[in-house]
Protein backbone atom coordinates (compact mmCIF):
# COMPACT_ATOMS: atom_id res chain seq x y z
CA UNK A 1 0.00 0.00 0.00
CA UNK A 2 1.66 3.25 -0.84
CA UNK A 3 1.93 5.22 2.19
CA UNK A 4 0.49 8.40 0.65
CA UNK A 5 -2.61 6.83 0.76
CA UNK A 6 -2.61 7.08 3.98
CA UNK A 7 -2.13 10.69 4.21
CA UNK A 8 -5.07 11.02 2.42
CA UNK A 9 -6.83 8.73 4.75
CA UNK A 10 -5.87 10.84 8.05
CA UNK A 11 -6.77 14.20 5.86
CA UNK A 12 -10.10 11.69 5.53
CA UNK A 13 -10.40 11.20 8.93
CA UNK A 14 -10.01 14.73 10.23
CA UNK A 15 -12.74 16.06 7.65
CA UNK A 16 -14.91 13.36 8.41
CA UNK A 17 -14.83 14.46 12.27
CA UNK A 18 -15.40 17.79 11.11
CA UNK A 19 -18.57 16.59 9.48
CA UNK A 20 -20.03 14.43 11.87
CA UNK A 21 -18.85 15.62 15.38
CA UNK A 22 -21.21 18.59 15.57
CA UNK A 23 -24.33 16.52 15.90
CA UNK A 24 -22.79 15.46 19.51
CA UNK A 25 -21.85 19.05 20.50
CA UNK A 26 -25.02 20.81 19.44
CA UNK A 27 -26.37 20.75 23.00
CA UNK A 28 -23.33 22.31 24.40
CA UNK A 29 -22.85 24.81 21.88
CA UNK A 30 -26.34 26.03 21.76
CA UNK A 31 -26.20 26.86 25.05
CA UNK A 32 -22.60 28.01 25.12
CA UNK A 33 -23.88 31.11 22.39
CA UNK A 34 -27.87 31.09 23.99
CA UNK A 35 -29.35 29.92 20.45
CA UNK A 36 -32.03 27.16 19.43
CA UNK A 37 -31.80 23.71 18.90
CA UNK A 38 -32.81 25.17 15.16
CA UNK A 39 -30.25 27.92 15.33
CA UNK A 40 -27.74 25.25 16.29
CA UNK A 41 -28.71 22.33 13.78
CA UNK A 42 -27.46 25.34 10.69
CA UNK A 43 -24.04 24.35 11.56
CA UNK A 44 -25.11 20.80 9.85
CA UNK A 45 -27.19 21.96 6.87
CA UNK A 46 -24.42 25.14 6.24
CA UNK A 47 -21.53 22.78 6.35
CA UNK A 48 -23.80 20.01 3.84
CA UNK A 49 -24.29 23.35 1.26
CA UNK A 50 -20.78 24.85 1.25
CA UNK A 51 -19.51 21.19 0.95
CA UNK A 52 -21.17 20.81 -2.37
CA UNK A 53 -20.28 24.44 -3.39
CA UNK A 54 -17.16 24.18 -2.53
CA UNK A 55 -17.18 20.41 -4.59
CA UNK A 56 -17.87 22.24 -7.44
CA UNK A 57 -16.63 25.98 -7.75
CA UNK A 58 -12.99 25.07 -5.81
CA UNK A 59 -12.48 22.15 -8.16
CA UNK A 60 -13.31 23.89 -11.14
CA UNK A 61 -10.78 26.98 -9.54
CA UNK A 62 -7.88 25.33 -9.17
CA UNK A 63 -8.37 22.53 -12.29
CA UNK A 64 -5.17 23.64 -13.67
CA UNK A 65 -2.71 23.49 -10.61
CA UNK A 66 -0.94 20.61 -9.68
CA UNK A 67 -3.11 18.22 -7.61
CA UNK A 68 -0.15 17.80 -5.16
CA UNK A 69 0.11 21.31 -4.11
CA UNK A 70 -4.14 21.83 -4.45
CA UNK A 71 -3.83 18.87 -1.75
CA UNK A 72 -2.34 20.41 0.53
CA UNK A 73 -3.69 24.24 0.08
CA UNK A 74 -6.80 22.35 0.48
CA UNK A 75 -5.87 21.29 3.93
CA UNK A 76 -4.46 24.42 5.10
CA UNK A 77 -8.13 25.73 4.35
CA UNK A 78 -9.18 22.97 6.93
CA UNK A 79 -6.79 23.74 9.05
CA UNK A 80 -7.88 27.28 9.15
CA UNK A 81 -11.52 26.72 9.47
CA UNK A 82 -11.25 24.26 12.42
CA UNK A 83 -9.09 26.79 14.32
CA UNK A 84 -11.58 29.64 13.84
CA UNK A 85 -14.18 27.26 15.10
CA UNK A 86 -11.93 26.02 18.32
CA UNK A 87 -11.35 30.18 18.99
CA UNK A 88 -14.75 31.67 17.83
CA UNK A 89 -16.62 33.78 20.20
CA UNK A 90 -19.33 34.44 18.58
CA UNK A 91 -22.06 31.70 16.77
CA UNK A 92 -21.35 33.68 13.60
CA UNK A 93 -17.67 33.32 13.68
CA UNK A 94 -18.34 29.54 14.34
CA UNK A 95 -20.90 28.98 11.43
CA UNK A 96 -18.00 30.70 9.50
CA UNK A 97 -15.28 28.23 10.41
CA UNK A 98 -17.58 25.65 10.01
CA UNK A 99 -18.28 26.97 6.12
CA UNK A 100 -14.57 27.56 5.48
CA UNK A 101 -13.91 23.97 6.48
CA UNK A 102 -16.75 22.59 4.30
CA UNK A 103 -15.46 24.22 1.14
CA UNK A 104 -12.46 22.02 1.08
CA UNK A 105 -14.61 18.62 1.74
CA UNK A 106 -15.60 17.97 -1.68
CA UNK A 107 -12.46 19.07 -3.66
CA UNK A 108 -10.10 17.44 -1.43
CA UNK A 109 -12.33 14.01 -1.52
CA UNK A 110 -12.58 14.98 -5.81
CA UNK A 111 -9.57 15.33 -6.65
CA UNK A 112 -7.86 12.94 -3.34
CA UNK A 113 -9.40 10.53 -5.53
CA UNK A 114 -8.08 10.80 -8.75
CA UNK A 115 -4.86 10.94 -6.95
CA UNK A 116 -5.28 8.18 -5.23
CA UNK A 117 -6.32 6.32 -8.40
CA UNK A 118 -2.98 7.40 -9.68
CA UNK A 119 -0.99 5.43 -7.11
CA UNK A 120 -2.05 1.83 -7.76
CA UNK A 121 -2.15 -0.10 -10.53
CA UNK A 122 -5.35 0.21 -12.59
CA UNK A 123 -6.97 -2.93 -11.54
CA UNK A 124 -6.62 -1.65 -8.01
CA UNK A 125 -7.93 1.82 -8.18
CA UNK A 126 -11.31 1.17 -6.01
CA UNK A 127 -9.42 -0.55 -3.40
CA UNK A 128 -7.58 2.85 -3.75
CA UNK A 129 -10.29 5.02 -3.41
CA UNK A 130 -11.73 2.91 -0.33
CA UNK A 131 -8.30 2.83 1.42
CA UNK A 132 -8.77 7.11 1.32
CA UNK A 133 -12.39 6.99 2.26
CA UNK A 134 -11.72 4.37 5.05
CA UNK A 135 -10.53 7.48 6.70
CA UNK A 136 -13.82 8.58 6.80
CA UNK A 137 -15.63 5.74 7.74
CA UNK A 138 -13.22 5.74 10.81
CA UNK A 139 -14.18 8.92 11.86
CA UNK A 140 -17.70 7.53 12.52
CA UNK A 141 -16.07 3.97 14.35
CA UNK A 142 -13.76 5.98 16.56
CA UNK A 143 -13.33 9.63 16.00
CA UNK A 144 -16.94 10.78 16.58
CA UNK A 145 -17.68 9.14 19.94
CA UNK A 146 -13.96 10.12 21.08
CA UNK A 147 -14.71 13.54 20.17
CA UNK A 148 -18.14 14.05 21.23
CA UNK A 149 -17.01 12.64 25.01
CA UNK A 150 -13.53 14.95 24.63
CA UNK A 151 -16.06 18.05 24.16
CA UNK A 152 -18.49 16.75 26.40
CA UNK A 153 -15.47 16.45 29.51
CA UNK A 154 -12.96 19.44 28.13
CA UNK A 155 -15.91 21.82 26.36
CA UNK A 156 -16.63 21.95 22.83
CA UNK A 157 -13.67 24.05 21.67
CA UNK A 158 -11.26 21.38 22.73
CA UNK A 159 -12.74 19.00 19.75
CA UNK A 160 -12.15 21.63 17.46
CA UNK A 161 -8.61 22.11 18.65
CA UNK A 162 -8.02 18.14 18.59
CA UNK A 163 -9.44 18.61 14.80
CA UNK A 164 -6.93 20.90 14.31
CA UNK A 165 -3.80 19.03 14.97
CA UNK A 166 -5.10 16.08 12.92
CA UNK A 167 -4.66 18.43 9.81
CA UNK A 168 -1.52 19.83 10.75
CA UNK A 169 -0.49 15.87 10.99
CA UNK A 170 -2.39 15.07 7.64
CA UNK A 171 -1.02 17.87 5.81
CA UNK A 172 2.85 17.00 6.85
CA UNK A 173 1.90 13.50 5.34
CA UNK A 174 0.64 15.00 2.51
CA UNK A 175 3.67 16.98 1.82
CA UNK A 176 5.39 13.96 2.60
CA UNK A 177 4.13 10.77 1.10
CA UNK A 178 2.11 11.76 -1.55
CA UNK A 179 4.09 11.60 -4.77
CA UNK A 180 4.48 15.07 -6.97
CA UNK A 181 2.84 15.23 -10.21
CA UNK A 182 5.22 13.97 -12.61
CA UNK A 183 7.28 17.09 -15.00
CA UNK A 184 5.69 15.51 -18.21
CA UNK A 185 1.68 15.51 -17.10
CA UNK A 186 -0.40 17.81 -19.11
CA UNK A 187 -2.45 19.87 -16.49
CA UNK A 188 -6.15 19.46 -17.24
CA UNK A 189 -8.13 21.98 -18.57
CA UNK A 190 -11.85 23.20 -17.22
CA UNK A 191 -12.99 23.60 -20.92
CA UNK A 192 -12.15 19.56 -20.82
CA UNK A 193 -13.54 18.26 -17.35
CA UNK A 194 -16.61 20.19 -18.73
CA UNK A 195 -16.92 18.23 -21.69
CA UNK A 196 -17.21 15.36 -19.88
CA UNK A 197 -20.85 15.94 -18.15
CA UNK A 198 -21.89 15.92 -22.10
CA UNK A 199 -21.42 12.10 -21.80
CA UNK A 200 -25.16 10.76 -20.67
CA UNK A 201 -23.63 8.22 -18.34
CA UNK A 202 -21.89 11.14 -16.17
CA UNK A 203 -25.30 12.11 -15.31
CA UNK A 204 -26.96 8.66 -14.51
CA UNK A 205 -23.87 7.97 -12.40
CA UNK A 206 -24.20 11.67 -10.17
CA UNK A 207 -28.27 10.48 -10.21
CA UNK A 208 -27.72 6.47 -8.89
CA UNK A 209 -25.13 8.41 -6.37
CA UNK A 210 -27.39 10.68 -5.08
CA UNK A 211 -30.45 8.19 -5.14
CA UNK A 212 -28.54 5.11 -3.77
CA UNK A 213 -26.61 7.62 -0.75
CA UNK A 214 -30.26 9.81 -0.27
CA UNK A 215 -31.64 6.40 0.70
CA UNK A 216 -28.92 5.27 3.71
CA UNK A 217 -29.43 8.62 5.12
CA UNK A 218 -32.80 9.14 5.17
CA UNK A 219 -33.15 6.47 7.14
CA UNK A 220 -30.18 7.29 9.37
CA UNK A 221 -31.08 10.34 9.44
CA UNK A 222 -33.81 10.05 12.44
CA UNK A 223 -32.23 6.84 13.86
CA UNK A 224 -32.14 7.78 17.49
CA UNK A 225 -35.49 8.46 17.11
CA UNK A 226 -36.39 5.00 15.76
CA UNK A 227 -34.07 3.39 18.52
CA UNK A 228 -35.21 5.17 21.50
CA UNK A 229 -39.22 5.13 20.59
CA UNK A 230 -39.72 2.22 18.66
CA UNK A 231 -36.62 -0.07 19.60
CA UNK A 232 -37.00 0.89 23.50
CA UNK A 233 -33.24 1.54 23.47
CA UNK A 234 -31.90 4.05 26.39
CA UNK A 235 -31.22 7.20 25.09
CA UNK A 236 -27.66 7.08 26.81
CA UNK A 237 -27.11 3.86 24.29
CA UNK A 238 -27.73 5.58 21.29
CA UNK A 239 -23.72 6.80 20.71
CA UNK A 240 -22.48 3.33 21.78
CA UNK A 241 -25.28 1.65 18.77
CA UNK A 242 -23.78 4.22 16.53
CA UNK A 243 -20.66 2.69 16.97
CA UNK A 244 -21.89 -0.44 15.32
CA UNK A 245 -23.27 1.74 12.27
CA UNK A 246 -19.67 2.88 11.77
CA UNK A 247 -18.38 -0.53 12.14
CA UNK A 248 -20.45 -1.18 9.35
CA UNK A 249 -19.70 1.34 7.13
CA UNK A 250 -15.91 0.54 7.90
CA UNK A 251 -15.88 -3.36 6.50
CA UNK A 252 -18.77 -2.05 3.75
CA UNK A 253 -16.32 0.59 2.13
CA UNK A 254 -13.04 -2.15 2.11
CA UNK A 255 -15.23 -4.81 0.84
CA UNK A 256 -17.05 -2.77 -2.05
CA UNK A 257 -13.98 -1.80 -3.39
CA UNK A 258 -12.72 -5.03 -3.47
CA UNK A 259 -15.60 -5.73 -4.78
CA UNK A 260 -15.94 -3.16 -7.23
CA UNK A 261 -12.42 -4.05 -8.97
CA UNK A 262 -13.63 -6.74 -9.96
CA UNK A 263 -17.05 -5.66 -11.70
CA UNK A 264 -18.62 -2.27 -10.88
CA UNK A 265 -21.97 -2.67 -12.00
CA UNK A 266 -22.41 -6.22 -11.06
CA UNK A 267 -21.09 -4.94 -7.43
CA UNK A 268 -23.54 -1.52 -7.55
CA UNK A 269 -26.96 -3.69 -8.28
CA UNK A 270 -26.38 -6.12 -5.77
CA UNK A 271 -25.84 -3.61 -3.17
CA UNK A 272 -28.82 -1.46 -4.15
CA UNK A 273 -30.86 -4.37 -4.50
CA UNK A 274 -29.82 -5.56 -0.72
CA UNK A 275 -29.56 -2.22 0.93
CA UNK A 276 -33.25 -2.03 -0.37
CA UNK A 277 -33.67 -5.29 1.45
CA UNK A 278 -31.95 -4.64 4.95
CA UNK A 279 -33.76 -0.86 5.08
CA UNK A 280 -37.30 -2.48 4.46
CA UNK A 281 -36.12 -5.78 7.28
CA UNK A 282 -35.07 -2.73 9.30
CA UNK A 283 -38.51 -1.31 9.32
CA UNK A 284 -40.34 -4.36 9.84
CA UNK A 285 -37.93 -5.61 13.06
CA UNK A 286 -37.20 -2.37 14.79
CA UNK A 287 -38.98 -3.31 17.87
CA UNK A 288 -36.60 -6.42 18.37
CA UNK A 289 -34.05 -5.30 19.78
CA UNK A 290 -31.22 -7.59 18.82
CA UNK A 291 -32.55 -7.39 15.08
CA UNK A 292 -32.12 -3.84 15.07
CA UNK A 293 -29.07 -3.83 16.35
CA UNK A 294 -27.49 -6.19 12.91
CA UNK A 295 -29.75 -3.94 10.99
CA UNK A 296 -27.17 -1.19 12.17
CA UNK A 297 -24.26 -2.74 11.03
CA UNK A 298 -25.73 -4.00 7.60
CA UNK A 299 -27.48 -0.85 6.55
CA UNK A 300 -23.51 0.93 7.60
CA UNK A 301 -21.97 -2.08 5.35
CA UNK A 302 -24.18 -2.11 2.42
CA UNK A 303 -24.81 1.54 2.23
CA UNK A 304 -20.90 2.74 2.28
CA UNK A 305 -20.33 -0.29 0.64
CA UNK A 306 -21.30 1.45 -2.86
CA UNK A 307 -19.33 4.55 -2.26
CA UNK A 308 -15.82 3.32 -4.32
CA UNK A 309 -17.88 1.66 -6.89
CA UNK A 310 -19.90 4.87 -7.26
CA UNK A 311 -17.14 6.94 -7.08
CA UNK A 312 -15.05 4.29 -9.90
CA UNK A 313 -17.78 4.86 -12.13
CA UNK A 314 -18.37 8.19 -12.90
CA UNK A 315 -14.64 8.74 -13.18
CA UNK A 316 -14.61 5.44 -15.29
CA UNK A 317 -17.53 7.61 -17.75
CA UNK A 318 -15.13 10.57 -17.59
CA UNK A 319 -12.01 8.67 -18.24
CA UNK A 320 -10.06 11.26 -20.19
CA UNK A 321 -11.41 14.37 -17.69
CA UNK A 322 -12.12 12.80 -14.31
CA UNK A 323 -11.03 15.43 -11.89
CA UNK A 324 -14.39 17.56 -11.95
CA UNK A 325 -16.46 14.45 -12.13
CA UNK A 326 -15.38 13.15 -9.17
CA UNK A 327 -16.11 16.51 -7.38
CA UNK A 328 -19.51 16.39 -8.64
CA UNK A 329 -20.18 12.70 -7.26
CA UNK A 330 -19.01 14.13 -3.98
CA UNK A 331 -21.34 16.80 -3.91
CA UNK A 332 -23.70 13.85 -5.01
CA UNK A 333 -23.23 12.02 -2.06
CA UNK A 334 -24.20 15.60 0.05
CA UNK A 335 -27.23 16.39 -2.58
CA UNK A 336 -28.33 12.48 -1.41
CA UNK A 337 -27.83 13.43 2.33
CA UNK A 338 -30.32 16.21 2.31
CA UNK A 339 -32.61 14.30 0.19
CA UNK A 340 -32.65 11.44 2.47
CA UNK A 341 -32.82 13.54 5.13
CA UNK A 342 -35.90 15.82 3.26
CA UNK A 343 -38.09 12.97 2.56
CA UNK A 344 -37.56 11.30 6.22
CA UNK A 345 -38.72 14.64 7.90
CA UNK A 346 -41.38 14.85 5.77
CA UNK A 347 -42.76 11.02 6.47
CA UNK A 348 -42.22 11.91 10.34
CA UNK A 349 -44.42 15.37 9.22
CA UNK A 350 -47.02 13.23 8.33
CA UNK A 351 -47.84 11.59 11.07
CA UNK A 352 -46.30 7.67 9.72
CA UNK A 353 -44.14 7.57 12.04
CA UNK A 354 -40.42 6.97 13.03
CA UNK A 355 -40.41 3.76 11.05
CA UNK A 356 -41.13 5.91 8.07
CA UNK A 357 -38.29 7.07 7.22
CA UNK A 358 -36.68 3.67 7.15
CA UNK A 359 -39.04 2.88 4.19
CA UNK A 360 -38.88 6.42 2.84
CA UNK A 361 -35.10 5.01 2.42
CA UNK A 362 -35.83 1.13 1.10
CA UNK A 363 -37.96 3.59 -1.79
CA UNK A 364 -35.45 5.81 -2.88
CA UNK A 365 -32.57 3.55 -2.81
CA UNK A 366 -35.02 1.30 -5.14
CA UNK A 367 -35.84 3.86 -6.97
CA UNK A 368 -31.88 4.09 -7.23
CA UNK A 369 -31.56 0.88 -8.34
CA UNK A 370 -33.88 0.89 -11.08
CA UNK A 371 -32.09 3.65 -12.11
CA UNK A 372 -29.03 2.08 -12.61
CA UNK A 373 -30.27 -0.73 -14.71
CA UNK A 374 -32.02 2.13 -16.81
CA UNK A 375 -27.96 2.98 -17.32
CA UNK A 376 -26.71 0.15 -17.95
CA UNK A 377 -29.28 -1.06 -20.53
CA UNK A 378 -28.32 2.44 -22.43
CA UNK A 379 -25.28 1.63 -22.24
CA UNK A 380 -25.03 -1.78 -23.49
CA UNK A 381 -27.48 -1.22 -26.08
CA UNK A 382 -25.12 2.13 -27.17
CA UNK A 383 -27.60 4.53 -27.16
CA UNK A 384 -25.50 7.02 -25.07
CA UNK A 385 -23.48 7.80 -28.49
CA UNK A 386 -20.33 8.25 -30.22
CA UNK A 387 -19.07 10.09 -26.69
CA UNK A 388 -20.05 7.37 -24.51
CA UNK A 389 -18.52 4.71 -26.47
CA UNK A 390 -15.12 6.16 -26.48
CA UNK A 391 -15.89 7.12 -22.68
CA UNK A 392 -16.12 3.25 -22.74
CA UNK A 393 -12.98 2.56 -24.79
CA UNK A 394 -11.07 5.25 -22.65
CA UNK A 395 -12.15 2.94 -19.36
CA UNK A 396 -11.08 -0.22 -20.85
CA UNK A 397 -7.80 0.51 -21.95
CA UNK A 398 -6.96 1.77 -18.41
CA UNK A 399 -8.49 -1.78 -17.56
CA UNK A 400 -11.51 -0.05 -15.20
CA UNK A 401 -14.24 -2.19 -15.96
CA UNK A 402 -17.48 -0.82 -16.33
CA UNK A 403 -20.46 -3.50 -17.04
């Protein structure tokens, strides 16, 4: 394994405490500033929004530089948002760290990717990609119920300043380990990565992302509620069950991309088809407690268990121009996390329930699935044209398989 993968794993691992630490601290920090619960809960949705802005417009800013270097600006921007949080003394200054931190989410998990990629032979490159996002699956296992008990002993700041150092020690690995482009590569050009969302199968992939992700989180979205008043779980268990989520969504994303180097759609429609499974099994067991709790870990596994292949794909679609592809899957993935999270709320609105958005989730992600075979009948039946077929030849020769 080349090591500067795993510099991009612990860059991985601080934003993905970033992301998901906040939902343990918004007690504390409400009432540290004297706002809302609702007040609060904008330091989730603002993060989600500049994440996929900052997927998009960042990507697209610095398309020309060398990745290397946009690697590690992109972490001093973490760096710096994280410390403004850990000092802020006001809410606003902390919604603004927590915005400056977000824009470097998506373009450091874009282009980490195609980096990544770059490392490994090509029949490796979505055990690549997993072995980068692992870093983020480990910040649910272990980082968020560290850091939500560090802020909950030391205050709130002190996660913020923990965050902090784990950039400082992710960017020195970056600068490190990770290889410099090589003196001969053409830098891409944005004209080019635009060209490639003219290819049809660009577009299915960033819908099957958002579609197949939207439906994991709306159902985890309300999870403790499901535990605590249908399950009969203690509230004070909920962190330890989430644990077992993140377990899940630790062995999910280093088995799909095994997985997914061997056959990425084959891999994608059996997931969707059993994530579809385990969500509506979910919904129909969640007053046994001991079924709920493997419902946890396989609706972690087989939800994060798509993530390289969906990643892999698009990037396989924009094979000559995959830099701002694989930003826009990773605003995908956000895009599917406040769907998910949209249609749940609006189930629980309705008075169905707080099973409801456990099925809410088994319909989208089938609705993601369908989707996908929609794809890949257009695409075996070469209907996407000319541009998708040499998409397809482009993929082949670099030994991706797609189909």
């Amino acid at each position: 394994m080349p090591l500067g993968l795993l510099a991009l794993a612990v860059g991985g691992f601080g934003i993905g405490l970033t992301e998901f630490v906040i939902m343990g601290l918004l007690p504390e920090v409400a009432a540290d500033f004297a706002v809302t619960e609702t007040v609060a809960g904008y330091l989730i949705s603002g993060y989600a929004i500049a994440v996929a802005v900052g997927a998009i417009g960042l990507t697209a800013a610095v398309i020309r530089l060398d990745r290397k270097k946009v690697l590690v600006g992109l972490m001093g921007l973490f760096i710096a948002g994280n410390l403004l949080s850990a000092l802020a003394p006001t809410y606003e200054l902390l919604l603004a760290g927590r915005i400056l931190a977000a824009l470097c989410h998506g373009a450091f998990f874009g282009i980490g990717a195609v980096v990544a990629t770059s490392m490994v032979a090509p029949d490796r490159r979505a055990g690549a990609i997993a072995m980068m996002f692992a870093g983020l699956t480990s910040a649910n296992v272990l980082g968020v119920p560290f850091g939500t008990f560090l802020g909950q002993q030391l205050g709130w700041r002190s996660t913020f300043w923990a965050i902090t150092v784990i950039g400082v020690v992710a960017l020195v690995g970056i600068v490190a380990l990770v290889p410099a482009t090589a003196d001969d590569a053409v830098p891409p050009r944005l004209r080019a990565e635009l060209r490639a969302f003219r290819e049809p199968q660009v577009w299915w992939s960033i819908l099957v992302t958002v579609l197949g992700f939207g439906g994991m989180f709306g159902g985890f979205t309300y999870i403790a509620y499901t535990l605590t008043e249908v399950s009969g779980f203690a509230s004070s268990t909920v962190p330890w069950l989430l644990v077992v989520f993140g377990s899940g969504l630790f062995v999910g994303n280093y088995l799909g991309g095994k997985a997914a180097d061997r056959s990425i759609t084959r891999t994608l429609l059996v997931l969707l088809a059993v994530l579809t499974v385990v969500l509506a099994v979910f919904a129909l067991t969640a007053t046994s407690q001991v079924v709920t709790v493997v419902s946890l870990f396989f609706m972690g596994a087989f939800g994060f268990a798509t993530v390289p292949g969906l990643q892999l794909r698009i990037m396989g679609h924009a094979a000559g121009a995959p830099t701002m592809a694989s930003a826009a899957n990773i605003a995908a993935f956000n895009i599917g996390n406040a769907l998910g999270a949209w249609v749940g709320g609006l189930t629980i609105g309705a008075g169905l329930g707080y099973l409801s958005p456990l099925w809410a989730g088994a319909g989208i992600t089938l609705v993601a699935l369908v989707a996908l075979l929609v794809a890949t009948g257009l695409e075996r039946r070469g209907q996407d044209g000319d541009g998708a077929r040499k998409v397809q030849a482009s993929a082949r020769a670099a030994q991706v398989e797609v189909g």
